[in-house]
Protein backbone atom coordinates (compact mmCIF):
# COMPACT_ATOMS: atom_id res chain seq x y z
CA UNK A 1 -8.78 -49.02 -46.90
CA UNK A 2 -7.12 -45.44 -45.60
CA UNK A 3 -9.31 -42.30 -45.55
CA UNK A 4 -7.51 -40.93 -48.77
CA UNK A 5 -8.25 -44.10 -50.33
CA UNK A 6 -11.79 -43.62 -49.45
CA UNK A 7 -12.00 -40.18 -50.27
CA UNK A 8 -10.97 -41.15 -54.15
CA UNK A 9 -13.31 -43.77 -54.22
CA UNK A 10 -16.15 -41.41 -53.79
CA UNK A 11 -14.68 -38.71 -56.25
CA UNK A 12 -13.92 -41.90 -59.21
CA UNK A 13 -18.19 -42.97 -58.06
CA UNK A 14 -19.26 -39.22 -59.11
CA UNK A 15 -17.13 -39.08 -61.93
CA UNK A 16 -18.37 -42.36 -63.53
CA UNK A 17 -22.01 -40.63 -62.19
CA UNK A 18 -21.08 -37.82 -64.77
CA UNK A 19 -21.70 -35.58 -61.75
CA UNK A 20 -18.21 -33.94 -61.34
CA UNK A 21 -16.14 -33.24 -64.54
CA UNK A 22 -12.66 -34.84 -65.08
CA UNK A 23 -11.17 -31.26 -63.70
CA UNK A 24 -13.21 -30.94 -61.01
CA UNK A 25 -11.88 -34.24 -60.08
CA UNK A 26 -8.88 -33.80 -60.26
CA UNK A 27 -9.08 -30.40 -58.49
CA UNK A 28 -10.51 -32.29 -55.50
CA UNK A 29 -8.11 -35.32 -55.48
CA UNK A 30 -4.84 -33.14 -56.05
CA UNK A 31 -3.82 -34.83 -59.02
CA UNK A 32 -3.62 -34.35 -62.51
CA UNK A 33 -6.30 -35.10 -65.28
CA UNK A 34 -4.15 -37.69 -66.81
CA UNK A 35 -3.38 -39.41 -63.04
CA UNK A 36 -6.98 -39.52 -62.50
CA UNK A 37 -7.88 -41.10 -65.91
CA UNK A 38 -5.09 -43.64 -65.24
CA UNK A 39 -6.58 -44.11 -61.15
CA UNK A 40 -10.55 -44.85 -62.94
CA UNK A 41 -9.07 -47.54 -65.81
CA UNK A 42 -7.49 -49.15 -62.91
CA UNK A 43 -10.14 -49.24 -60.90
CA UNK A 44 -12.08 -50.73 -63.32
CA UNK A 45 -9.75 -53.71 -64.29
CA UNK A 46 -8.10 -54.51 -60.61
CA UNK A 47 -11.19 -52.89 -58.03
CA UNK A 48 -10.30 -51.54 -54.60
CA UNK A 49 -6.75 -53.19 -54.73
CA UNK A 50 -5.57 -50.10 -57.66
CA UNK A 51 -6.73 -47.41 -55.39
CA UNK A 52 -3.80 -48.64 -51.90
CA UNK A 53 -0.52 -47.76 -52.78
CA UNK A 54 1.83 -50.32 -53.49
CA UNK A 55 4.39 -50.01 -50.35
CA UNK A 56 1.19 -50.58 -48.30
CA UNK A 57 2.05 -53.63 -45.87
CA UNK A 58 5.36 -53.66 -46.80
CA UNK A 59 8.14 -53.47 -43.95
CA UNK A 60 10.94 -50.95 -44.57
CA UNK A 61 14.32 -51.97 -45.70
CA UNK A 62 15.80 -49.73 -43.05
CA UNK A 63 13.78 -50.90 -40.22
CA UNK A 64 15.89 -52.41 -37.23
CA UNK A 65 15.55 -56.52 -37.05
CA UNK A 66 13.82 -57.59 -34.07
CA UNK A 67 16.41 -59.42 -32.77
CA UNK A 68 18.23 -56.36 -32.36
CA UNK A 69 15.30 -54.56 -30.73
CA UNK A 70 15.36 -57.12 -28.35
CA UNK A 71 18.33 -57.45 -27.78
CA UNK A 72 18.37 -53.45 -27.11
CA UNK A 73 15.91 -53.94 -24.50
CA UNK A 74 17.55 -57.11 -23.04
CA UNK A 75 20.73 -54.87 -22.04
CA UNK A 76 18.61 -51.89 -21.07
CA UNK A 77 16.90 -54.13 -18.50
CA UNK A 78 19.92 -56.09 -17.18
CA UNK A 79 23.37 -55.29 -17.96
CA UNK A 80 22.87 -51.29 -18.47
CA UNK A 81 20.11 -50.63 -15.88
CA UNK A 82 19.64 -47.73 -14.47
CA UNK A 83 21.60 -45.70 -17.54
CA UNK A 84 19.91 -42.66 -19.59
CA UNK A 85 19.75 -42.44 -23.06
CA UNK A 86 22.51 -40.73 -24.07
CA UNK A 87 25.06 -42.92 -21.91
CA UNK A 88 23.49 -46.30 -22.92
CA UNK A 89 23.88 -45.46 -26.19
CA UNK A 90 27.27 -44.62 -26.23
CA UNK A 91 28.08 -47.67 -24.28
CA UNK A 92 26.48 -49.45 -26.68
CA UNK A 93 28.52 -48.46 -29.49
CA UNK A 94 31.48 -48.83 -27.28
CA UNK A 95 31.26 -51.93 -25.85
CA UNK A 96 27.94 -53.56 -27.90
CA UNK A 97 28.94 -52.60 -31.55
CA UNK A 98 25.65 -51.65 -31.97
CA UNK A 99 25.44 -48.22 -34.10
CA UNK A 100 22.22 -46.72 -33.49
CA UNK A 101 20.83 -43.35 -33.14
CA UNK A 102 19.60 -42.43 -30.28
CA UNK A 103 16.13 -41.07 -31.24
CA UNK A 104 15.82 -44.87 -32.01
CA UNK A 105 17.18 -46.42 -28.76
CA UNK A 106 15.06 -43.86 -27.25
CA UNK A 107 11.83 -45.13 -29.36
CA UNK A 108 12.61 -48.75 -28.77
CA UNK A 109 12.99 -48.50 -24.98
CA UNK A 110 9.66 -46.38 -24.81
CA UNK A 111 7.67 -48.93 -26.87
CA UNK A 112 9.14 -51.31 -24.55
CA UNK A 113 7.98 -49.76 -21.35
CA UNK A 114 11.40 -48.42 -20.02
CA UNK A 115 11.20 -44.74 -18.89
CA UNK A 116 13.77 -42.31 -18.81
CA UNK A 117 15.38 -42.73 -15.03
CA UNK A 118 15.86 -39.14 -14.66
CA UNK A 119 12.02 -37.70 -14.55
CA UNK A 120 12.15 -34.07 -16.76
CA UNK A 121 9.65 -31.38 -15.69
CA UNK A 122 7.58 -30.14 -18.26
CA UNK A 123 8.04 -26.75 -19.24
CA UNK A 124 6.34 -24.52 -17.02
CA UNK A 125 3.70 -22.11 -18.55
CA UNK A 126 4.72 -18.61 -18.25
CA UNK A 127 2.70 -15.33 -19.49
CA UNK A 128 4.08 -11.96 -20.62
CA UNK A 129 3.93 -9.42 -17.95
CA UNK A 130 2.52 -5.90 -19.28
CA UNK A 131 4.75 -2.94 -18.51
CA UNK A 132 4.14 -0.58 -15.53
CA UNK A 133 1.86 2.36 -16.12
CA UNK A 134 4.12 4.99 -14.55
CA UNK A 135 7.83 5.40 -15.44
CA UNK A 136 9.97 5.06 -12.04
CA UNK A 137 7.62 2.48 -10.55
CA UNK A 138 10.16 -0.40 -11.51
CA UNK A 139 13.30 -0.58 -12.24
CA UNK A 140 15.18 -3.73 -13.23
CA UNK A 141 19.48 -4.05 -12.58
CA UNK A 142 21.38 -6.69 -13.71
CA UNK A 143 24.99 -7.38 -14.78
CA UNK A 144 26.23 -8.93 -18.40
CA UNK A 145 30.12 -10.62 -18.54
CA UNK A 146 30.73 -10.39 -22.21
CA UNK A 147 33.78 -9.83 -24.16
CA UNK A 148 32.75 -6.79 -25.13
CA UNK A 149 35.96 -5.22 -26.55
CA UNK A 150 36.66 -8.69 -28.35
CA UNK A 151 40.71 -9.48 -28.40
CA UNK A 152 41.15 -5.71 -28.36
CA UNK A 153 41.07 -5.27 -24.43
CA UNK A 154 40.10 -7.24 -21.12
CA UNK A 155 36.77 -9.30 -20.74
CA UNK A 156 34.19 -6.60 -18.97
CA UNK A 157 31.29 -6.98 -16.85
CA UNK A 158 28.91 -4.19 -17.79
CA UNK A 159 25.95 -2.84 -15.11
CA UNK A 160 22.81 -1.35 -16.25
CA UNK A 161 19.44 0.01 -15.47
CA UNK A 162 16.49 -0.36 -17.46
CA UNK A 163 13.04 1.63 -16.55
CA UNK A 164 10.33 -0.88 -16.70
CA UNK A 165 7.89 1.41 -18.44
CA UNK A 166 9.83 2.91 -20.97
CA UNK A 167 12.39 0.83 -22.08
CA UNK A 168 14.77 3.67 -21.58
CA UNK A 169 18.52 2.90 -20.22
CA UNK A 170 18.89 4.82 -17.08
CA UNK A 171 22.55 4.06 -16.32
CA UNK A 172 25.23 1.96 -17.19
CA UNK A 173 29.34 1.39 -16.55
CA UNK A 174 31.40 -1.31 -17.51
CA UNK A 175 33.29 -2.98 -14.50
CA UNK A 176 36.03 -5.67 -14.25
CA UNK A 177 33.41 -7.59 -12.61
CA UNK A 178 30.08 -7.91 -11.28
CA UNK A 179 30.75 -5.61 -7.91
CA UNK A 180 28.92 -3.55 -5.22
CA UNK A 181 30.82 -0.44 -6.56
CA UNK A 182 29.58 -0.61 -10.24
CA UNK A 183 26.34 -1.22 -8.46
CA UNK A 184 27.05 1.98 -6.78
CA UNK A 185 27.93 4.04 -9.29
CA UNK A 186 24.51 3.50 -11.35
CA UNK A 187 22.12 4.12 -9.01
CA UNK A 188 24.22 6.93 -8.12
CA UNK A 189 23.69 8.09 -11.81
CA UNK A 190 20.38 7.04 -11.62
CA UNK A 191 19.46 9.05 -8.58
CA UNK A 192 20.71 12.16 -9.31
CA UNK A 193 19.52 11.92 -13.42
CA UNK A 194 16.11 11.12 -13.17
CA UNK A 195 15.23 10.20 -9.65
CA UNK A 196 14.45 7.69 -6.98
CA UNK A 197 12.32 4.55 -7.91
CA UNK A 198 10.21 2.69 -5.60
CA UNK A 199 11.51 -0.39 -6.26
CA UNK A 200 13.95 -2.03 -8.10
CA UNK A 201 14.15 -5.64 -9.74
CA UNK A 202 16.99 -7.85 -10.17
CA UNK A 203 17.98 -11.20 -9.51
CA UNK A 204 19.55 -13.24 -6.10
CA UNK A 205 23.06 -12.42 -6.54
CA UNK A 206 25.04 -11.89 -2.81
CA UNK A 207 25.28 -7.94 -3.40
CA UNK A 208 21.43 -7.67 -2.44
CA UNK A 209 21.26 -10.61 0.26
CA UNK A 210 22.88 -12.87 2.32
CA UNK A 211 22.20 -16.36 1.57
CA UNK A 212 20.61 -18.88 4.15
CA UNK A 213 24.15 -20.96 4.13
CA UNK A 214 26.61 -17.94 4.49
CA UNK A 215 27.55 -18.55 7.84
CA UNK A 216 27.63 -15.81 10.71
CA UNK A 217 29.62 -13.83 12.30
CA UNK A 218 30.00 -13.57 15.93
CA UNK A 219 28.35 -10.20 16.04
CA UNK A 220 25.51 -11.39 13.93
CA UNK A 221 24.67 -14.21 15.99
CA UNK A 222 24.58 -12.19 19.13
CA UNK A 223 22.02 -9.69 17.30
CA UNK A 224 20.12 -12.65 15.99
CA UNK A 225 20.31 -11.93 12.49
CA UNK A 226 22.31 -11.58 9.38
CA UNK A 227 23.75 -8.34 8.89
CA UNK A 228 22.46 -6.84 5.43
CA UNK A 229 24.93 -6.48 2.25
CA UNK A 230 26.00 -2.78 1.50
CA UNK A 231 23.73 -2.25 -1.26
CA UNK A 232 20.57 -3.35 -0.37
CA UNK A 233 21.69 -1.04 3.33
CA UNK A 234 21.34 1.88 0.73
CA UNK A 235 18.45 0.44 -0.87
CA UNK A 236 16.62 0.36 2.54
CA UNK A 237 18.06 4.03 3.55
CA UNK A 238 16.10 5.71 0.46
CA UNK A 239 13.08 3.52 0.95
CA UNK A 240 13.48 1.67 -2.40
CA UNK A 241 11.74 -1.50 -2.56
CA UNK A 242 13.87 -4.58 -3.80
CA UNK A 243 11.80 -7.28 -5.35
CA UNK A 244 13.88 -10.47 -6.43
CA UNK A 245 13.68 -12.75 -9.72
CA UNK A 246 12.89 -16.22 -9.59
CA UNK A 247 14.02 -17.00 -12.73
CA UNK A 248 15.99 -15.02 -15.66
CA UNK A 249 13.09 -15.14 -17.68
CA UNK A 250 11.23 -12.88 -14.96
CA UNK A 251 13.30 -10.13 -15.63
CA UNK A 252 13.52 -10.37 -19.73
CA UNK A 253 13.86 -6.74 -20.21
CA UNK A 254 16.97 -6.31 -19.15
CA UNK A 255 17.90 -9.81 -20.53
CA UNK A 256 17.18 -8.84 -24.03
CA UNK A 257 18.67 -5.35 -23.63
CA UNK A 258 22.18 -6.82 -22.66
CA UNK A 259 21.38 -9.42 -26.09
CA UNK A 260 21.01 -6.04 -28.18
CA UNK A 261 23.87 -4.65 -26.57
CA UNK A 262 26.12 -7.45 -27.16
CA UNK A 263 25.23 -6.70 -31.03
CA UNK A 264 25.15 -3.21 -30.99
CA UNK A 265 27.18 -1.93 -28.83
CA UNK A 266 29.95 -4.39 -29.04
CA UNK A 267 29.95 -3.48 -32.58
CA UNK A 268 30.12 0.44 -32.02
CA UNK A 269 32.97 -0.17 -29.64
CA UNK A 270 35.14 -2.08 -32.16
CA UNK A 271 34.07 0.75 -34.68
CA UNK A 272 35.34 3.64 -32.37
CA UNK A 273 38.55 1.83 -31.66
CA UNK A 274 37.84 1.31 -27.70
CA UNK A 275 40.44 -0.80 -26.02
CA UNK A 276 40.36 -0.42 -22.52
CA UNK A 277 37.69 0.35 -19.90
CA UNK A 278 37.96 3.92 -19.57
CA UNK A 279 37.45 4.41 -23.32
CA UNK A 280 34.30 2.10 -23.30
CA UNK A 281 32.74 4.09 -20.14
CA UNK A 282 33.43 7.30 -21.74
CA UNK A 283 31.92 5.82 -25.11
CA UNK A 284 28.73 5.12 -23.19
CA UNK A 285 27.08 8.07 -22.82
CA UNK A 286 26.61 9.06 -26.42
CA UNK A 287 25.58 5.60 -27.34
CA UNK A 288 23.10 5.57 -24.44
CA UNK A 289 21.30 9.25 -25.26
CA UNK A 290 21.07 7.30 -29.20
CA UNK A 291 19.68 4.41 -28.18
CA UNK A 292 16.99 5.75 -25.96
CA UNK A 293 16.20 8.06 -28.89
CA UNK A 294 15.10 5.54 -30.88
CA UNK A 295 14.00 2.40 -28.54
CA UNK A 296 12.51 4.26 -25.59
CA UNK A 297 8.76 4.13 -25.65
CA UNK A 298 6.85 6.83 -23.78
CA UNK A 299 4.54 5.28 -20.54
CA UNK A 300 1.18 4.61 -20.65
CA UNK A 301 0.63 7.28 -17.67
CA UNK A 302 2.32 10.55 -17.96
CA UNK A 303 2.90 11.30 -14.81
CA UNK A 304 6.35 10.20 -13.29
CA UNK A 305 6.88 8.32 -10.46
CA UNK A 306 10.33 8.95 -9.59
CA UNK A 307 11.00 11.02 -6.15
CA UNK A 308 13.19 13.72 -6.23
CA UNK A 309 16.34 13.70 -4.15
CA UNK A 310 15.72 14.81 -0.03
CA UNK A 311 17.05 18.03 0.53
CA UNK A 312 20.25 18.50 2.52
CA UNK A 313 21.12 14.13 2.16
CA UNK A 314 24.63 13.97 0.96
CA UNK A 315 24.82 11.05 -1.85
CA UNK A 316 28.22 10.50 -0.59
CA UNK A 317 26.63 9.23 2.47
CA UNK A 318 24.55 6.52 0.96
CA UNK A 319 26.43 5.29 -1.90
CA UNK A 320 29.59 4.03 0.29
CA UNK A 321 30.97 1.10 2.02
CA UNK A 322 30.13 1.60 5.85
CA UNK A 323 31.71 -0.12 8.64
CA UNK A 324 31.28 0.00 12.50
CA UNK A 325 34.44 0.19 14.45
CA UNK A 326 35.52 1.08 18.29
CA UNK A 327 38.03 3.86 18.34
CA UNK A 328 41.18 2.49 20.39
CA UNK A 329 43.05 4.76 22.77
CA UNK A 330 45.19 6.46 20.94
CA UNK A 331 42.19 7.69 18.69
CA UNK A 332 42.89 5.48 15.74
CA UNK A 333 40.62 3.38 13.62
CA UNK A 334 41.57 0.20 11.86
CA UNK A 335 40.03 -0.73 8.30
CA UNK A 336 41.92 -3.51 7.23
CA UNK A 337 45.75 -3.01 6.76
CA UNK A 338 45.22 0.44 6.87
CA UNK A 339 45.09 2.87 10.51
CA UNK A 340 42.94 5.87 10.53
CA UNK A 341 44.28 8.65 13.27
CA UNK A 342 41.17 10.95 14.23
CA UNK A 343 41.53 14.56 14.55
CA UNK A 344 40.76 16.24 17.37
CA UNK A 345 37.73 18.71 17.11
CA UNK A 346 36.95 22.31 18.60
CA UNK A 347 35.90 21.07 21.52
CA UNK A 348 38.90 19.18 22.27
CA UNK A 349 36.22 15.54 23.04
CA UNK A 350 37.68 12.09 22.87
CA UNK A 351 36.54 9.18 21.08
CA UNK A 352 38.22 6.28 22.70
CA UNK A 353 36.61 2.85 23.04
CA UNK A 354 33.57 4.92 20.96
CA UNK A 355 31.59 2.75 18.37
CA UNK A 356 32.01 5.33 15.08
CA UNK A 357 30.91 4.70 11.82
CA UNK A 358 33.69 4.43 8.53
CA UNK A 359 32.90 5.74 5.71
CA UNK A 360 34.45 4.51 2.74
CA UNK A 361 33.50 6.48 -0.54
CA UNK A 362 33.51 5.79 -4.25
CA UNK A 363 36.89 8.18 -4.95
CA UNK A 364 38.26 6.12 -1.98
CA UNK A 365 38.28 8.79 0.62
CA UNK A 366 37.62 8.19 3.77
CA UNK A 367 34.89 9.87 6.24
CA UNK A 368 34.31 8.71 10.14
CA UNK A 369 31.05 9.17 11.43
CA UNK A 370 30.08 9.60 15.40
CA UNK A 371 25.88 9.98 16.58
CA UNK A 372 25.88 11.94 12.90
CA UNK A 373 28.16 14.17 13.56
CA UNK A 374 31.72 14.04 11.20
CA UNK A 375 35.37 13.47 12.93
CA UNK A 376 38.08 15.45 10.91
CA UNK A 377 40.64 12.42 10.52
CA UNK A 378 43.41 11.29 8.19
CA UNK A 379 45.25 7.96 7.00
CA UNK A 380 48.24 6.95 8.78
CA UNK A 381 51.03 5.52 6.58
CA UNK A 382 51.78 2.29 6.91
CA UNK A 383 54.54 1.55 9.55
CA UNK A 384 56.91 -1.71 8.81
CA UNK A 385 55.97 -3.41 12.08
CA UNK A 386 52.48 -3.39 10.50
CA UNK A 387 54.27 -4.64 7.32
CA UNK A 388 56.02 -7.02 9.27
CA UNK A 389 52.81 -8.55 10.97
CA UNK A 390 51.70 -8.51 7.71
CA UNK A 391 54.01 -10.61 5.70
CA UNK A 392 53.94 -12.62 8.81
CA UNK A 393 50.90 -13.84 8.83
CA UNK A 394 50.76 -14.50 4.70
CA UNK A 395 54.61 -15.31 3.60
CA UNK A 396 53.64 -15.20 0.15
CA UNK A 397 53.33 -11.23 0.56
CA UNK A 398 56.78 -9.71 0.29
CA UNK A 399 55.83 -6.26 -1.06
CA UNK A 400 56.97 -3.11 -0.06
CA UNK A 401 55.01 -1.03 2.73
CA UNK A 402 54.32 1.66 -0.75
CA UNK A 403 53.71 -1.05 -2.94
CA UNK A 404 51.21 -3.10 -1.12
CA UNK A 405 48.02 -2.55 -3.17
CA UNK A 406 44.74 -1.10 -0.51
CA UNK A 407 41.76 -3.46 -0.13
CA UNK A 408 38.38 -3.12 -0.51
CA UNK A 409 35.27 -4.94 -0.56
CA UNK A 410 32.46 -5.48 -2.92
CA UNK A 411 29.26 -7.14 -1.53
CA UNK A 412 30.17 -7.19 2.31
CA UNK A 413 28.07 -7.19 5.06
CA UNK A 414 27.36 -3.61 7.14
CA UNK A 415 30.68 -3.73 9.42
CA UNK A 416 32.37 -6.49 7.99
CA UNK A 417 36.31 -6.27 7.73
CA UNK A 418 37.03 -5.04 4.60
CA UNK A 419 39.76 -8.11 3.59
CA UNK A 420 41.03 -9.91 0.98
CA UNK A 421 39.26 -7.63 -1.70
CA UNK A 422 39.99 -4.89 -3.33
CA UNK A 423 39.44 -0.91 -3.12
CA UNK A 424 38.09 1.05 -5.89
CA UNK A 425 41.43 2.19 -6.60
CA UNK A 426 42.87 -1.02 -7.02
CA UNK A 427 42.62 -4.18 -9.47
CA UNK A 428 42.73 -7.95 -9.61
CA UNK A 429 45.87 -7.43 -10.50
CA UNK A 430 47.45 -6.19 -8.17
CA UNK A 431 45.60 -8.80 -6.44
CA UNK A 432 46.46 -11.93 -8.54
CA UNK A 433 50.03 -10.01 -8.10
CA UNK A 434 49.70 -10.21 -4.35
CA UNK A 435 48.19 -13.45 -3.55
CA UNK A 436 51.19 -15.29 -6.26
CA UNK A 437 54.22 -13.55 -4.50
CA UNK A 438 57.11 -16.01 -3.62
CA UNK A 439 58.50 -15.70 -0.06
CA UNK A 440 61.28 -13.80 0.21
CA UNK A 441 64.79 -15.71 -0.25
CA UNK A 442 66.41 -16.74 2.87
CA UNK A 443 69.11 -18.92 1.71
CA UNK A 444 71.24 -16.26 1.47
CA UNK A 445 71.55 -16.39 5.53
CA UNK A 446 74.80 -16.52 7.36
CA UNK A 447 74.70 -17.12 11.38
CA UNK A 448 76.26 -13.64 13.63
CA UNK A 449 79.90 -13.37 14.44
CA UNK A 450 79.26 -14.95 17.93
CA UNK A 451 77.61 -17.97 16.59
CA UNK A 452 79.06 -21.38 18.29
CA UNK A 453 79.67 -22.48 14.48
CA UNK A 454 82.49 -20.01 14.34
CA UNK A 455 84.00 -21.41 16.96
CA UNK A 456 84.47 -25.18 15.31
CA UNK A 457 88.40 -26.26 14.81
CA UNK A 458 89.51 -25.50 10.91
CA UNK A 459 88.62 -28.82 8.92
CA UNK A 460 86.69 -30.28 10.86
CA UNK A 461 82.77 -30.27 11.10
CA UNK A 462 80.08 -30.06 13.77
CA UNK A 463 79.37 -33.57 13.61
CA UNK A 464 83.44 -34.89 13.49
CA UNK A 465 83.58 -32.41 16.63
CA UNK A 466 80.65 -33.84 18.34
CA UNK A 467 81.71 -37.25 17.55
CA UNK A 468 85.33 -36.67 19.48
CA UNK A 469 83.81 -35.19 22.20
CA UNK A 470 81.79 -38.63 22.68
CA UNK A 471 84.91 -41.13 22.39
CA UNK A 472 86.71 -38.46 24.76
CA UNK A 473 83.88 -39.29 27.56
């Protein structure tokens, strides 16, 4: 007899006790007066036997045969072994014939004994971490790839900062992609709106570290070390402290801001008719001073933690790509394709075989560097032996010496080459447009006037000629 069945035995017992009323027991059963009238005239004609419901003992029609349980676990242990759940079942309505769920393959092979062969960790626990007391203390970055102007424009990769304490969105741009220069651009923003933070959170992506298996360079291995990606070299020049995620979940605030975003903002943007990316970054701004207007909560402490900006430090100087190059003798530079002349100074000093340091900037201009002090200099146009050794050394690139789009890198290394990449000014497509260039047509080719083909009798070919001059010897 089941609990329930118990439980109405001792309610029918009172009743027929005339110590609970007929409503009281039904009230206490959960049944109706006229189901529990019916339950006591059966149990006084059949006993216990009325009170067990009559499916009790019965096997369902729907259960699976035992044959065919066994024969589940027959193929599970010999012909399939070694298979998960999902593939052994559809092998076995493949091959077998045998339609079953899964959930039940899965319950017949675990009342059999046969694990899983691919071992699942549990869910680890994880507990909510309580904002920091002091706006500026933390500050999380991250980067969202969305379609965020739908079919209307290109696929966009907006940046953002988020202060930990507040909620409020410090910065933001929309990029073509994840890059150092988007990067750039909001802690630029960030910097000279509200502050510097002491530290900032986001997660392992290459534009704050090298990764153990990125190999090294020459240089690097001769210092020992890996040479540090641009960004975190600006991070470490303003003292900000970079803290990295182990997990998205770590860093949910700026998660489920790029989630509201991708409602809300996406939404605006198809409202306000924004098709390209310079109409979505110039949208941002008013949607940004909204939206911290009504989410932004104020800090538990008052009292900011943000440092204001050193007096004197030119932001150009930190947010930009810097390289380390030796001056050659005729004073010029190289970055990349391009060949940077320096000027000569008051003092009339030369540079040559001098380690300076390049500076390249956000606008693209371009600053040299020597023990601090500037070098006046200028970009040399491109000459077409350079173009030559150029195309040259990658014969898909045919392009004119004007039409060759500039390079530039994204999440290089301190005095890495800038190669390959491309410059703030340009795009991935002029890239794409680059790198799928045909060779240029050379079937078009005729030998010179003095060529020993010209020379070859009327009618008759190199090979007839050749030929004679053999039965001749």
């Amino acid at each position: 007899m089941t609990h329930r069945a118990e439980q109405c035995l001792k309610v029918l017992h009172a009743l027929d006790r005339r110590e609970l009323l007929m409503a009281e027991a039904a009230e206490l059963l959960g049944r109706s007066v006229r189901q529990v009238r019916r339950l006591r005239a059966a149990l006084q004609t059949r006993g216990l036997a009325a009170l067990v419901h009559g499916n009790h003992g019965r096997l369902p029609v729907n259960r699976i045969p035992n044959n065919i349980r066994a024969l589940v676990v027959r193929l599970a242990r010999k012909l399939y072994v070694g298979l998960n759940d999902h593939h052994f079942h559809e092998l076995l309505v493949e091959r077998e014939g045998l339609v079953l769920s899964r959930p039940s393959i899965r319950r017949i092979l675990r009342a059999a004994g046969l694990p899983s062969p691919r071992r699942r960790r549990p869910p680890r626990h994880r507990r909510r971490r309580q904002r920091m007391p002091h706006a500026g203390l933390l500050v999380q970055l991250d980067g969202s790839t969305h379609a965020w102007l739908d079919q209307r424009g290109p696929r966009l990769t907006l940046i953002a900062a988020i202060d930990d304490a507040t909620g409020e969105v410090l910065a933001a741009t929309f990029r073509e992609e994840e890059d150092a220069h988007g990067y750039f651009q909001v802690l630029h923003t960030l910097a000279h709106t509200k502050g510097i933070p002491i530290a900032v959170y986001s997660d392992r992506h290459g534009i704050f570290h090298r990764s153990k298996t990125t190999r090294l360079t020459l240089e690097e291995q001769l210092v020992g070390e890996p040479a540090s990606t641009q960004v975190a070299r600006a991070l470490a020049e303003l003292a900000i402290q970079w803290i990295p995620a182990q997990s998205p979940q770590a860093k949910g605030r700026i998660e489920r801001l790029f989630g509201t975003f991708q409602d809300r903002l996406r939404a605006e943007l198809r409202l306000a008719r924004v098709v390209d990316r310079a109409g979505a970054n110039a949208f941002l701004p008013g949607f940004l001073r909204r939206y911290n207007a009504r989410f932004a909560q104020p800090p538990t402490h008052p009292t900011s933690a943000y440092r204001p900006w050193p007096t004197g430090l030119d932001p150009h100087t930190i947010f930009c790509f810097k390289y380390r190059r030796t001056v050659r003798n005729d004073h010029t530079v190289p970055l990349g394709a391009e060949q940077i002349q320096l000027l000569p100074d008051p003092q009339q000093r030369g540079y040559a075989n001098a380690v300076v340091e390049v500076h390249e900037r956000l606008d693209g201009r371009i600053a040299i560097f020597y023990q601090g002090t500037r070098i006046p200099c200028r970009p040399l146009p491109p000459t077409p032996s350079t173009a030559r050794v150029r195309a040259r050394r990658n014969p898909r690139m045919h392009l004119a010496p004007t039409d060759v789009p500039r390079i530039h890198l994204r999440r290089w290394s301190v005095g890495a080459p800038p190669s390959r990449q491309t410059r703030p000014g340009g795009t991935d497509k002029t890239k794409r447009a680059t790198s799928n260039a045909h060779p240029p047509n050379r079937a078009g080719r005729s030998p010179g006037p003095d060529h020993p083909r010209r020379h070859l009798p009327v009618g008759k070919t190199k090979s007839t000629s050749l030929g004679a001059r053999g039965q001749n010897r």
